[in-house]
C-alpha atoms as a PDB file:
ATOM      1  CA  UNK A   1     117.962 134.565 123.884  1.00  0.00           C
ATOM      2  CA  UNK A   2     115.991 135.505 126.922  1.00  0.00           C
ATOM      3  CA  UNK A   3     117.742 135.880 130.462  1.00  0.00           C
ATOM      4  CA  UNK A   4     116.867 134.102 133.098  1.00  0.00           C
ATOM      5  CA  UNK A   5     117.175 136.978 135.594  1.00  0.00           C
ATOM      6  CA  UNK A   6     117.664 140.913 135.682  1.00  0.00           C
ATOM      7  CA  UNK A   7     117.903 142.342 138.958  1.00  0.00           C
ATOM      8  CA  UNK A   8     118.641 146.324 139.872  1.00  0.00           C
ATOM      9  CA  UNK A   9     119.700 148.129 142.778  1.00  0.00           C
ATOM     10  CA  UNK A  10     116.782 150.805 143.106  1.00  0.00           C
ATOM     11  CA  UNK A  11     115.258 152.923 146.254  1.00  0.00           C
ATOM     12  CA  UNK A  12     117.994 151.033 148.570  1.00  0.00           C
ATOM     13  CA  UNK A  13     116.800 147.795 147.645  1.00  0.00           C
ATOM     14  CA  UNK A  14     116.946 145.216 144.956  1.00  0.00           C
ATOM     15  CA  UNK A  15     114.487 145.092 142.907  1.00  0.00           C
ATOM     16  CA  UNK A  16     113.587 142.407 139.940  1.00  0.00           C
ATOM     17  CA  UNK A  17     112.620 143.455 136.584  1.00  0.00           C
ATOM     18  CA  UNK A  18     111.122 139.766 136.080  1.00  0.00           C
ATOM     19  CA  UNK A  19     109.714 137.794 138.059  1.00  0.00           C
ATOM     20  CA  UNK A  20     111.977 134.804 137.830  1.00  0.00           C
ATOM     21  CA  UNK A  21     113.551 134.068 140.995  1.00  0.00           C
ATOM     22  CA  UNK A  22     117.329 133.588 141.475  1.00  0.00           C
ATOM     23  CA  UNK A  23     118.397 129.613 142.341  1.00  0.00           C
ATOM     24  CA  UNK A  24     120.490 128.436 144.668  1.00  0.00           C
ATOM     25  CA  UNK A  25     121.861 126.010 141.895  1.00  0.00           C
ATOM     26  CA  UNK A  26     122.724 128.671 139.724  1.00  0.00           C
ATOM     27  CA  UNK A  27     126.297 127.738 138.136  1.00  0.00           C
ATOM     28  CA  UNK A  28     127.141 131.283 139.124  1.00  0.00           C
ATOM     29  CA  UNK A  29     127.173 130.115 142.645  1.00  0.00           C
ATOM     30  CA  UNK A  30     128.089 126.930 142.409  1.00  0.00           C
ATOM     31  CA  UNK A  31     131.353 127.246 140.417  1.00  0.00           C
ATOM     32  CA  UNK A  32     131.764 131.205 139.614  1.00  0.00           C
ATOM     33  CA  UNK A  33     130.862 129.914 136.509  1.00  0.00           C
ATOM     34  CA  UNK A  34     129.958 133.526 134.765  1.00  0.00           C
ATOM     35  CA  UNK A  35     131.710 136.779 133.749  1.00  0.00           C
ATOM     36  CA  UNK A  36     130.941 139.939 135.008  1.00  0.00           C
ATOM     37  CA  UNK A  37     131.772 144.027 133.513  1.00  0.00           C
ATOM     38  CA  UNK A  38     132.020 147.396 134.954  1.00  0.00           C
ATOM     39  CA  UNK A  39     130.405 150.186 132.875  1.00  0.00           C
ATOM     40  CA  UNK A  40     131.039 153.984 134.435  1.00  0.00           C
ATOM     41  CA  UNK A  41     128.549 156.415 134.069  1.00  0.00           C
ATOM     42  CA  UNK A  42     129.428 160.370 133.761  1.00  0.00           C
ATOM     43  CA  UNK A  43     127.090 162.648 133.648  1.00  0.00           C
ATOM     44  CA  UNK A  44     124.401 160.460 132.859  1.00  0.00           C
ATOM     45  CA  UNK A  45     126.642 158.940 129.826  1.00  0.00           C
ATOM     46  CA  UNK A  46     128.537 155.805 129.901  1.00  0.00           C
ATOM     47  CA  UNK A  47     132.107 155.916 129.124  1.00  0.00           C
ATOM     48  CA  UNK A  48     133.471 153.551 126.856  1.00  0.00           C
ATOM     49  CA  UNK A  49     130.035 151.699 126.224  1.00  0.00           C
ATOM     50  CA  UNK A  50     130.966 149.765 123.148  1.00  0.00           C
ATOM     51  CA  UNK A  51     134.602 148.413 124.490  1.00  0.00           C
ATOM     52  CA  UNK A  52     133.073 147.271 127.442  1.00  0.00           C
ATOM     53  CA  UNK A  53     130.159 145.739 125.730  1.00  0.00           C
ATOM     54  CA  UNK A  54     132.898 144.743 123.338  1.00  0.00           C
ATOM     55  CA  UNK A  55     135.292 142.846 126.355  1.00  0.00           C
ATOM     56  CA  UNK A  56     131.895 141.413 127.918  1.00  0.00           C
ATOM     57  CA  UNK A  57     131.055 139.675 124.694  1.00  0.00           C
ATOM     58  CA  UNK A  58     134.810 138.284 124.183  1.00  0.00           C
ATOM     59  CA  UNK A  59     134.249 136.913 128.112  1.00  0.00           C
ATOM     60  CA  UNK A  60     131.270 135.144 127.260  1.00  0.00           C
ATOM     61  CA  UNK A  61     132.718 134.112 123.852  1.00  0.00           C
ATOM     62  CA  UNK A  62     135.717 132.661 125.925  1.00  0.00           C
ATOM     63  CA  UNK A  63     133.757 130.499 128.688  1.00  0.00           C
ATOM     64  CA  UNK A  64     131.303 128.851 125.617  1.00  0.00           C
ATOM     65  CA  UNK A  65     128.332 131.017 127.310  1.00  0.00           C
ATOM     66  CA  UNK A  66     125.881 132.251 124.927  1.00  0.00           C
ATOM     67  CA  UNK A  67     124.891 136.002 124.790  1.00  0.00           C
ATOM     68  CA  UNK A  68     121.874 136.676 125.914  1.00  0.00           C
ATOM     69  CA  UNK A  69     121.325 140.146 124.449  1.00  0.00           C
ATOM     70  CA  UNK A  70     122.634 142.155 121.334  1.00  0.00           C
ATOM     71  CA  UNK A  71     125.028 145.365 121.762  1.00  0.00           C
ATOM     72  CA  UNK A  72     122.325 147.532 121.509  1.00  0.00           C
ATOM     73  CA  UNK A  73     119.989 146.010 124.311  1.00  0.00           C
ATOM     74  CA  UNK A  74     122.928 145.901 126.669  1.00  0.00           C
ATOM     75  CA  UNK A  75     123.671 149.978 125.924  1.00  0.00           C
ATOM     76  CA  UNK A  76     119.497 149.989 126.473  1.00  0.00           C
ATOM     77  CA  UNK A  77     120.065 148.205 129.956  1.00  0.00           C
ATOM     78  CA  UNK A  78     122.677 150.096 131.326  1.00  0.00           C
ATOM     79  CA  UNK A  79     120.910 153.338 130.305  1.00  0.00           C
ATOM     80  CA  UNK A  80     117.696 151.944 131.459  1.00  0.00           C
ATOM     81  CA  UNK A  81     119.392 151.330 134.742  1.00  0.00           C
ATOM     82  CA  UNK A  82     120.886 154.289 135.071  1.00  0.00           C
ATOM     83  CA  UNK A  83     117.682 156.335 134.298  1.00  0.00           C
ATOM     84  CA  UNK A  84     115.969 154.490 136.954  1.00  0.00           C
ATOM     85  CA  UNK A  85     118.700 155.508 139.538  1.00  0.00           C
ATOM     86  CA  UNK A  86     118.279 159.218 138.830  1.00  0.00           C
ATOM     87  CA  UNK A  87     121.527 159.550 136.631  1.00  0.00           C
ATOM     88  CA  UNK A  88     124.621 161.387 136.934  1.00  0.00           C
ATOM     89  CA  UNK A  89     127.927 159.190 138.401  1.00  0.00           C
ATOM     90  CA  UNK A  90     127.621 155.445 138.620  1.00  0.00           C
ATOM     91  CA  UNK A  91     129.078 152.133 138.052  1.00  0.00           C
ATOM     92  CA  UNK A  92     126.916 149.817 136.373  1.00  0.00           C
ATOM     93  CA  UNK A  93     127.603 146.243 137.461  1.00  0.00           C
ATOM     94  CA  UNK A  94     126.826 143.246 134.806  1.00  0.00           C
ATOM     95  CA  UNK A  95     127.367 139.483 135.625  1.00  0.00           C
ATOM     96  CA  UNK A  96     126.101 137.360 133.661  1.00  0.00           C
ATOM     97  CA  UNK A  97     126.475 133.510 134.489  1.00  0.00           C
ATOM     98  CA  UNK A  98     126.105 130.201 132.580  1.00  0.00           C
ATOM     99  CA  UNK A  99     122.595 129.514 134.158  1.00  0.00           C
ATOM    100  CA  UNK A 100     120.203 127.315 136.589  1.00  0.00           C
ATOM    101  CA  UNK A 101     121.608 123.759 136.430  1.00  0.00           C
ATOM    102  CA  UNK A 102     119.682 120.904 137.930  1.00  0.00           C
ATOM    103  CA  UNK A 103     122.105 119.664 139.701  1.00  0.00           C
ATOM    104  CA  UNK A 104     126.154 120.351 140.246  1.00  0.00           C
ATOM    105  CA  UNK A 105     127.539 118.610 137.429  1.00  0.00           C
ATOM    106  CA  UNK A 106     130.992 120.421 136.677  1.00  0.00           C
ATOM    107  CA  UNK A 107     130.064 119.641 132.615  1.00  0.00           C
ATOM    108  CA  UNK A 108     128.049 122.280 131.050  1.00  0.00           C
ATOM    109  CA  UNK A 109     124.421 121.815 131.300  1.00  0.00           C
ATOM    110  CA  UNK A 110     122.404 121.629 127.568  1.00  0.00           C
ATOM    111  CA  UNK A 111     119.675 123.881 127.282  1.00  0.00           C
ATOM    112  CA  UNK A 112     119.633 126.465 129.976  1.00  0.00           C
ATOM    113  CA  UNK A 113     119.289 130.433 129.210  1.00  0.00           C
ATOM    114  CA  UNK A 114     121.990 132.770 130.876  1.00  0.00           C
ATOM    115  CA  UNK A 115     121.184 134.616 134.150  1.00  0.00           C
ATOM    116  CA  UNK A 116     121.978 138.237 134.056  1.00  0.00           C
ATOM    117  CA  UNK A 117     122.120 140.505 137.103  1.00  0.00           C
ATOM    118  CA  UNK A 118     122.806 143.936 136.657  1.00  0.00           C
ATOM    119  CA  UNK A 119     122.597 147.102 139.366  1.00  0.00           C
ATOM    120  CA  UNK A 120     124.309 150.337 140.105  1.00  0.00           C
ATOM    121  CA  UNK A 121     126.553 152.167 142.778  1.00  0.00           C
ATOM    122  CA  UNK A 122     126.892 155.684 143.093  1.00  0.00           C
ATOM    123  CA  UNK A 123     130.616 156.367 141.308  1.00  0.00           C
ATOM    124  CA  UNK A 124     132.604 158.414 144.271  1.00  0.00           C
ATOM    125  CA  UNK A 125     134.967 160.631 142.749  1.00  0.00           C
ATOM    126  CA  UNK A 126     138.797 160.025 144.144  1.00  0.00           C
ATOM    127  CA  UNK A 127     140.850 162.710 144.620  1.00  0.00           C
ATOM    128  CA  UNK A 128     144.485 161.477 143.625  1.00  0.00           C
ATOM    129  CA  UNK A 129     146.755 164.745 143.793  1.00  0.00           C
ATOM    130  CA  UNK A 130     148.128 163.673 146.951  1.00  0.00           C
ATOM    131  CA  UNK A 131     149.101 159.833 145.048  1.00  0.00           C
ATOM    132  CA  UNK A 132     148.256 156.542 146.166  1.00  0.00           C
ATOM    133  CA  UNK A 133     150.541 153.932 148.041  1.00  0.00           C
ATOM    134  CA  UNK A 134     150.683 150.034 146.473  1.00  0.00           C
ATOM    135  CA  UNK A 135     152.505 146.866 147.641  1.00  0.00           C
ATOM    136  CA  UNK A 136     153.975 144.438 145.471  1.00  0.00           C
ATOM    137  CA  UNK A 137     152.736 140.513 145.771  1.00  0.00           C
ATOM    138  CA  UNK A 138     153.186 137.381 143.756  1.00  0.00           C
ATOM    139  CA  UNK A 139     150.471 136.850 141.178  1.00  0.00           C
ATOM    140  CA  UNK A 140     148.734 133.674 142.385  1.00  0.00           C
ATOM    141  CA  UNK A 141     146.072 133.690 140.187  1.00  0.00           C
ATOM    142  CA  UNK A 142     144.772 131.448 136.884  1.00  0.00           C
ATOM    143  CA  UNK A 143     146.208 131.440 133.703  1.00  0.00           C
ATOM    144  CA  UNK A 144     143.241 133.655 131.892  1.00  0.00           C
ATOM    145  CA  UNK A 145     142.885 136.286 133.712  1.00  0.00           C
ATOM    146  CA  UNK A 146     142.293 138.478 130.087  1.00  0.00           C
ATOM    147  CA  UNK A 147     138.661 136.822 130.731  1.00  0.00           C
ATOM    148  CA  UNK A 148     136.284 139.154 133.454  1.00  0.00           C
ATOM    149  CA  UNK A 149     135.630 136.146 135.077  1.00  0.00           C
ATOM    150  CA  UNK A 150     133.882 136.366 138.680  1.00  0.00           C
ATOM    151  CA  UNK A 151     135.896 133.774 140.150  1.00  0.00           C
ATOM    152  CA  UNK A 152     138.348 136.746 141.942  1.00  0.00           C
ATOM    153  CA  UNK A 153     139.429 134.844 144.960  1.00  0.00           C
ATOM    154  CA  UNK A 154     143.429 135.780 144.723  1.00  0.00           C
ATOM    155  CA  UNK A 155     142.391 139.304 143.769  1.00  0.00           C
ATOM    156  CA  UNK A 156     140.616 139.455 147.155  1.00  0.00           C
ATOM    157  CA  UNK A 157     143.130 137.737 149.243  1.00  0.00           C
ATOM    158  CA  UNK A 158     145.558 140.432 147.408  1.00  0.00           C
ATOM    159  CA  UNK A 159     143.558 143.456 147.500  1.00  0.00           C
ATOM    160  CA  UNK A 160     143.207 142.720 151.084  1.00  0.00           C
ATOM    161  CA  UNK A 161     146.974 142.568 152.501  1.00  0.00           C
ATOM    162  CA  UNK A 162     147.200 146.066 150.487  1.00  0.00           C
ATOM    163  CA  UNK A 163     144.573 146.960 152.748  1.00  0.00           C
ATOM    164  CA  UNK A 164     145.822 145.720 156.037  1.00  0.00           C
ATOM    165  CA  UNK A 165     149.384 147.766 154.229  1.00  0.00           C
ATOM    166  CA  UNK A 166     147.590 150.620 154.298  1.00  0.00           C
ATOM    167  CA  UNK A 167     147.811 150.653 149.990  1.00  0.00           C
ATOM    168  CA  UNK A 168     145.350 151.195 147.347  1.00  0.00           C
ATOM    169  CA  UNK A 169     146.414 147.835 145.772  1.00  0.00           C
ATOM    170  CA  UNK A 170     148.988 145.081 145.463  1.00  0.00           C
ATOM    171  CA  UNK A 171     150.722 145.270 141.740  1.00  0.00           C
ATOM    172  CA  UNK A 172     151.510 141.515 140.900  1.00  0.00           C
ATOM    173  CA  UNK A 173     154.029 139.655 139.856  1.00  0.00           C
ATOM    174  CA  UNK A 174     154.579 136.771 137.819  1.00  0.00           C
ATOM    175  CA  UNK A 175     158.128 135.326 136.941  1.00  0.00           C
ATOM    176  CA  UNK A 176     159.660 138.110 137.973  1.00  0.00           C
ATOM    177  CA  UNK A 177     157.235 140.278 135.265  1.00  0.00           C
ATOM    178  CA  UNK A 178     154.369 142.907 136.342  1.00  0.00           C
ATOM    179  CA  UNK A 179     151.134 141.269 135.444  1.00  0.00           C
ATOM    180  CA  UNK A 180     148.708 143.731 136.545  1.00  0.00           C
ATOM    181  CA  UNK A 181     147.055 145.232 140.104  1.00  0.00           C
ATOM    182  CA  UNK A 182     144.463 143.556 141.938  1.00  0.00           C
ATOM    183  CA  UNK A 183     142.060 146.074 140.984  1.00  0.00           C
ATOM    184  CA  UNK A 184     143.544 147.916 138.417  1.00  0.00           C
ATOM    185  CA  UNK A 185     146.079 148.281 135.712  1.00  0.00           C
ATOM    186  CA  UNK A 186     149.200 149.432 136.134  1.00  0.00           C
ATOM    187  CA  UNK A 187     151.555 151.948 133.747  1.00  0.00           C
ATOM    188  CA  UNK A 188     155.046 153.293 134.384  1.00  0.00           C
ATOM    189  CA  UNK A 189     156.409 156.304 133.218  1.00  0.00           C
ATOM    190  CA  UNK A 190     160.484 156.286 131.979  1.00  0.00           C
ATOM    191  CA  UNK A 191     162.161 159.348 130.907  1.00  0.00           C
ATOM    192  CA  UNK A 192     158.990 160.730 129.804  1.00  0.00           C
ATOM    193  CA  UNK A 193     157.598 158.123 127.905  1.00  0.00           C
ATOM    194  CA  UNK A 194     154.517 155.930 128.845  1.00  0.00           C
ATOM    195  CA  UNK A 195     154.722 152.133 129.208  1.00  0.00           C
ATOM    196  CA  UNK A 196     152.155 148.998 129.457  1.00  0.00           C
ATOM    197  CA  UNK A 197     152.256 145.676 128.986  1.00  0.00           C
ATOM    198  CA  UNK A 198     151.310 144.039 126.124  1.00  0.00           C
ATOM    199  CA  UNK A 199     147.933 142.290 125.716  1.00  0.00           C
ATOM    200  CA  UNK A 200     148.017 138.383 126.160  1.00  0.00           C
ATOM    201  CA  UNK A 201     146.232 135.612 128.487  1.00  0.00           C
ATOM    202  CA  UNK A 202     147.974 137.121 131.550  1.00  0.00           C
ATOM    203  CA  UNK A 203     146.296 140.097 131.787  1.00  0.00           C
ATOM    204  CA  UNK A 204     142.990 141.626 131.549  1.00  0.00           C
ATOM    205  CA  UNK A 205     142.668 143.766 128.342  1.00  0.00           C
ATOM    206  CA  UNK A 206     142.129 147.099 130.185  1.00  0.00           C
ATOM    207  CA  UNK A 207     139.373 149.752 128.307  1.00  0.00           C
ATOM    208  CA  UNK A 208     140.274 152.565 130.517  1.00  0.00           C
ATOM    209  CA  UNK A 209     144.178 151.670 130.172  1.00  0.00           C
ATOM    210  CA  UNK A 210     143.505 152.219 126.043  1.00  0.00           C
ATOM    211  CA  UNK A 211     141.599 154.934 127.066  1.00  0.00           C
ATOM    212  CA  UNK A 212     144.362 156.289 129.002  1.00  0.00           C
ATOM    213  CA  UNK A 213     146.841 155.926 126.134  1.00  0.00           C
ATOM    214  CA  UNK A 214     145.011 157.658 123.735  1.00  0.00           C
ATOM    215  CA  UNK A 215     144.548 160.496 125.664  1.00  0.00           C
ATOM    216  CA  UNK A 216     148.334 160.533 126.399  1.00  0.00           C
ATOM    217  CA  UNK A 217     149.073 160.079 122.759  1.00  0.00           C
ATOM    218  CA  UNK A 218     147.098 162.614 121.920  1.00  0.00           C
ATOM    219  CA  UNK A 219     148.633 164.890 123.720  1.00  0.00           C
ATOM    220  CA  UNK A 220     151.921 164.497 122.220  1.00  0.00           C
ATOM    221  CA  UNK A 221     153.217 162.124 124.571  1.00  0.00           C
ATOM    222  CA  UNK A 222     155.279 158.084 123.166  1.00  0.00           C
ATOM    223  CA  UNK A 223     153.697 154.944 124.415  1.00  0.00           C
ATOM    224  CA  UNK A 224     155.094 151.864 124.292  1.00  0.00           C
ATOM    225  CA  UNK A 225     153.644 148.066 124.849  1.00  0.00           C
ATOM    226  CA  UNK A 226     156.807 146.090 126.969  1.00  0.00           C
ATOM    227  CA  UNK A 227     156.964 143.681 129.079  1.00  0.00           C
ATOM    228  CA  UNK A 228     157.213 145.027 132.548  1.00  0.00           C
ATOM    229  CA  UNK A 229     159.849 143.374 134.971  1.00  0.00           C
ATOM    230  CA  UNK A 230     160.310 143.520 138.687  1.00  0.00           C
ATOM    231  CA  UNK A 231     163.326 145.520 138.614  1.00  0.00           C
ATOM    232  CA  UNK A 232     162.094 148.125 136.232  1.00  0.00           C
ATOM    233  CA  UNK A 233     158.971 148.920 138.333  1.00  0.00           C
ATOM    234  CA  UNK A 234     160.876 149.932 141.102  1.00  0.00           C
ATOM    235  CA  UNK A 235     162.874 152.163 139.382  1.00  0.00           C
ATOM    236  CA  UNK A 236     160.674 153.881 137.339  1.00  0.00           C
ATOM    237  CA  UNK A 237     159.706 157.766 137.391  1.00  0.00           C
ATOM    238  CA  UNK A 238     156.145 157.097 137.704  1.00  0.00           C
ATOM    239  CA  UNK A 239     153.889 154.034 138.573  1.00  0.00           C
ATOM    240  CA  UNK A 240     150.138 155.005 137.390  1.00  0.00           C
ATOM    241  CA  UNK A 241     147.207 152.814 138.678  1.00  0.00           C
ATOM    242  CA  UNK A 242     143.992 152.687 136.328  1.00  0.00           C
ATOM    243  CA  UNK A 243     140.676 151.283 136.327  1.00  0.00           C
ATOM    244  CA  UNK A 244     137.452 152.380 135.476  1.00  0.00           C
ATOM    245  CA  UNK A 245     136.111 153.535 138.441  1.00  0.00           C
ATOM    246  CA  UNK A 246     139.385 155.030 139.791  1.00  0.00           C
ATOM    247  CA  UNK A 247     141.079 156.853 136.716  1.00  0.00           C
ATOM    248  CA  UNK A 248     144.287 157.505 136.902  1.00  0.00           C
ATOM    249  CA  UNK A 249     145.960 156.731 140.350  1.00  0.00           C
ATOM    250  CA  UNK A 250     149.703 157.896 140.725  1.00  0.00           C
ATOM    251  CA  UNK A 251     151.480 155.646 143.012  1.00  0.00           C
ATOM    252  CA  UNK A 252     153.795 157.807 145.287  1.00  0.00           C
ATOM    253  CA  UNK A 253     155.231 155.076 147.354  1.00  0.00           C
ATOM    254  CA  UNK A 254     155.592 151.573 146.328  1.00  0.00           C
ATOM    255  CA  UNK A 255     156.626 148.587 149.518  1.00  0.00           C
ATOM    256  CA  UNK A 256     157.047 151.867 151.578  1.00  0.00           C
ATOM    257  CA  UNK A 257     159.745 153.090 149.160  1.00  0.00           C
ATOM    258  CA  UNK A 258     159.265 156.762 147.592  1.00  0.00           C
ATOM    259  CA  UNK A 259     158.254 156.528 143.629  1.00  0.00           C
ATOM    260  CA  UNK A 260     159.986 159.435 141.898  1.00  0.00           C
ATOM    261  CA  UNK A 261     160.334 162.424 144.159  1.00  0.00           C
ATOM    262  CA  UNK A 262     157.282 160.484 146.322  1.00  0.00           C
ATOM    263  CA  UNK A 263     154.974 162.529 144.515  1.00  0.00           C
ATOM    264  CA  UNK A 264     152.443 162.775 141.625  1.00  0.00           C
ATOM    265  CA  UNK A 265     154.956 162.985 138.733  1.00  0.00           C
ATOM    266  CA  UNK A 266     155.114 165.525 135.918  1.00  0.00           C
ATOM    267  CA  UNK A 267     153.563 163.507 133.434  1.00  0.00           C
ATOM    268  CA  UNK A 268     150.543 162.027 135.463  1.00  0.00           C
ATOM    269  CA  UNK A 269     150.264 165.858 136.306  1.00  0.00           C
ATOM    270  CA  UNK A 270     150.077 166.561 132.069  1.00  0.00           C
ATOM    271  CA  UNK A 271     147.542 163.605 131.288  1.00  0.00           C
ATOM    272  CA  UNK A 272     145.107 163.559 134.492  1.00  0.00           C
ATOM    273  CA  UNK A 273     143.450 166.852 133.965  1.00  0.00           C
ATOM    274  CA  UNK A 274     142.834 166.051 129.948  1.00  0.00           C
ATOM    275  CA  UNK A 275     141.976 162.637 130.965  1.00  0.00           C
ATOM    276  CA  UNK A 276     139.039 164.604 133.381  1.00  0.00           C
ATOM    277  CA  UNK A 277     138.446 166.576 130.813  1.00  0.00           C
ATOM    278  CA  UNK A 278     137.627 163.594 128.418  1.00  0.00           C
ATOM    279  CA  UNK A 279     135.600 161.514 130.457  1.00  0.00           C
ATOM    280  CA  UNK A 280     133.044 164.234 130.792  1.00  0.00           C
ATOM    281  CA  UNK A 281     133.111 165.596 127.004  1.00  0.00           C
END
């Protein structure tokens, strides 16, 4: 199926690669009726292309919107996209909504094509050997937040009160369980050993988290999927922050309490440099 739209962020400006013109009455706008992906670029290369192409298709799949291109000509837009911004490090942003309705009826309209929109940022590297700080908040959002969905309201309320705390993010909190950050993932280290939550409808399933596994599995270290309480966050060696434009984030201080010895643990210190390593093979 043919998109309705592809915009990219080129020369400082946007620029359309068709000529179709966005609508006000786009469901996008209307309802944040669309899904959206984050694709980072290294070196020229995007990371993790097919997972992320993967979790974009299993977004659209989830909200009944059809997919307007095949694998391959989404890996040939994001590395036409990032040809046309000169290469090297970027994050190549995909939404892709339900379409140009007519009007604003909340059912879904019959035979409209998907709009895509699509540009890059420059990727800034982040130095984390100094650790990050986070704040914990109650998760206030919906109950499928393992769809990219561009409805993100809570996650900015959230992400802003970390900012206001002076944090890098707000881990959430559901039931007394860790859900996931704002903006990221989260991990915790215990007595050496790695730990995530398991994959269901309350959180996002997080390509740069597996990512971040393997690489820790492969170099030797035990990972386990377990629910995450409250309790067990705070007391943990090691709180790790991921996402794919961050990394790996250790969190140092956590509601202004020290993490650890309030300082990048050992482990973070074992996996980060392989992890940097990786990402660039």
């Amino acid at each position: 199926m043919t998109a309705t739209l592809a915009f990219a962020w080129l020369n400082g400006e946007y620029q359309p690669t068709d000529e179709v013109r966005i609508s006000p009455l786009d469901r996008g706008f209307l309802f944040g009726d669309a899904v959206y992906e984050v694709v980072p670029v290294h070196d020229s290369r995007p990371l993790l292309i097919d997972a992320h192409i993967g979790r974009l298709g299993r977004s659209l799949e989830a909200l009944r919107i059809t997919n307007p291109y095949s694998d391959a000509e989404w890996r040939e837009l994001v590395a036409g996209l990032t040809t046309r911004n000169g290469g090297g490090d970027l994050a190549v942003y995909i939404q892709v909504t339900r379409g140009v309705d007519a009007g604003r009826d909340h059912t879904f309209p019959e035979g409209v094509a998907p709009t895509v929109f699509a540009m890059t940022t420059v990727l800034e590297r982040h130095d984390h050997s100094h650790g990050v700080s986070a704040i914990t908040l109650p998760d206030q959002r919906w109950g499928r937040c393992d769809i990219k969905a561009t409805a993100l309201l809570a996650n900015v309320l959230a992400r802003q009160l970390a900012h206001e705390a002076g944090a890098a993010d707000a881990i959430l909190v559901w039931n007394g369980e860790v859900t996931e950050g704002a903006v990221s993932s989260v991990l915790i280290v215990e007595n050496g050993d790695i730990v995530r939550r398991p994959h269901g409808n309350e959180v996002l399933p997080g390509t740069t988290t597996d990512f971040v596994v393997d690489v820790a599995c492969t170099a030797g270290l035990v990972c386990h999927e377990q629910i995450i309480g409250e309790d067990r966050l705070r007391a943990a060696d090691e709180i790790w922050l991921t996402g794919a434009t961050k990394g790996i984030a250790p969190v140092v201080k956590l509601d202004d309490r020290p993490v650890g010895a309030g300082s990048p643990g050992p482990v973070w210190r074992k996996v980060a440099p392989i992890f940097e390593q990786r990402i660039h093979e």
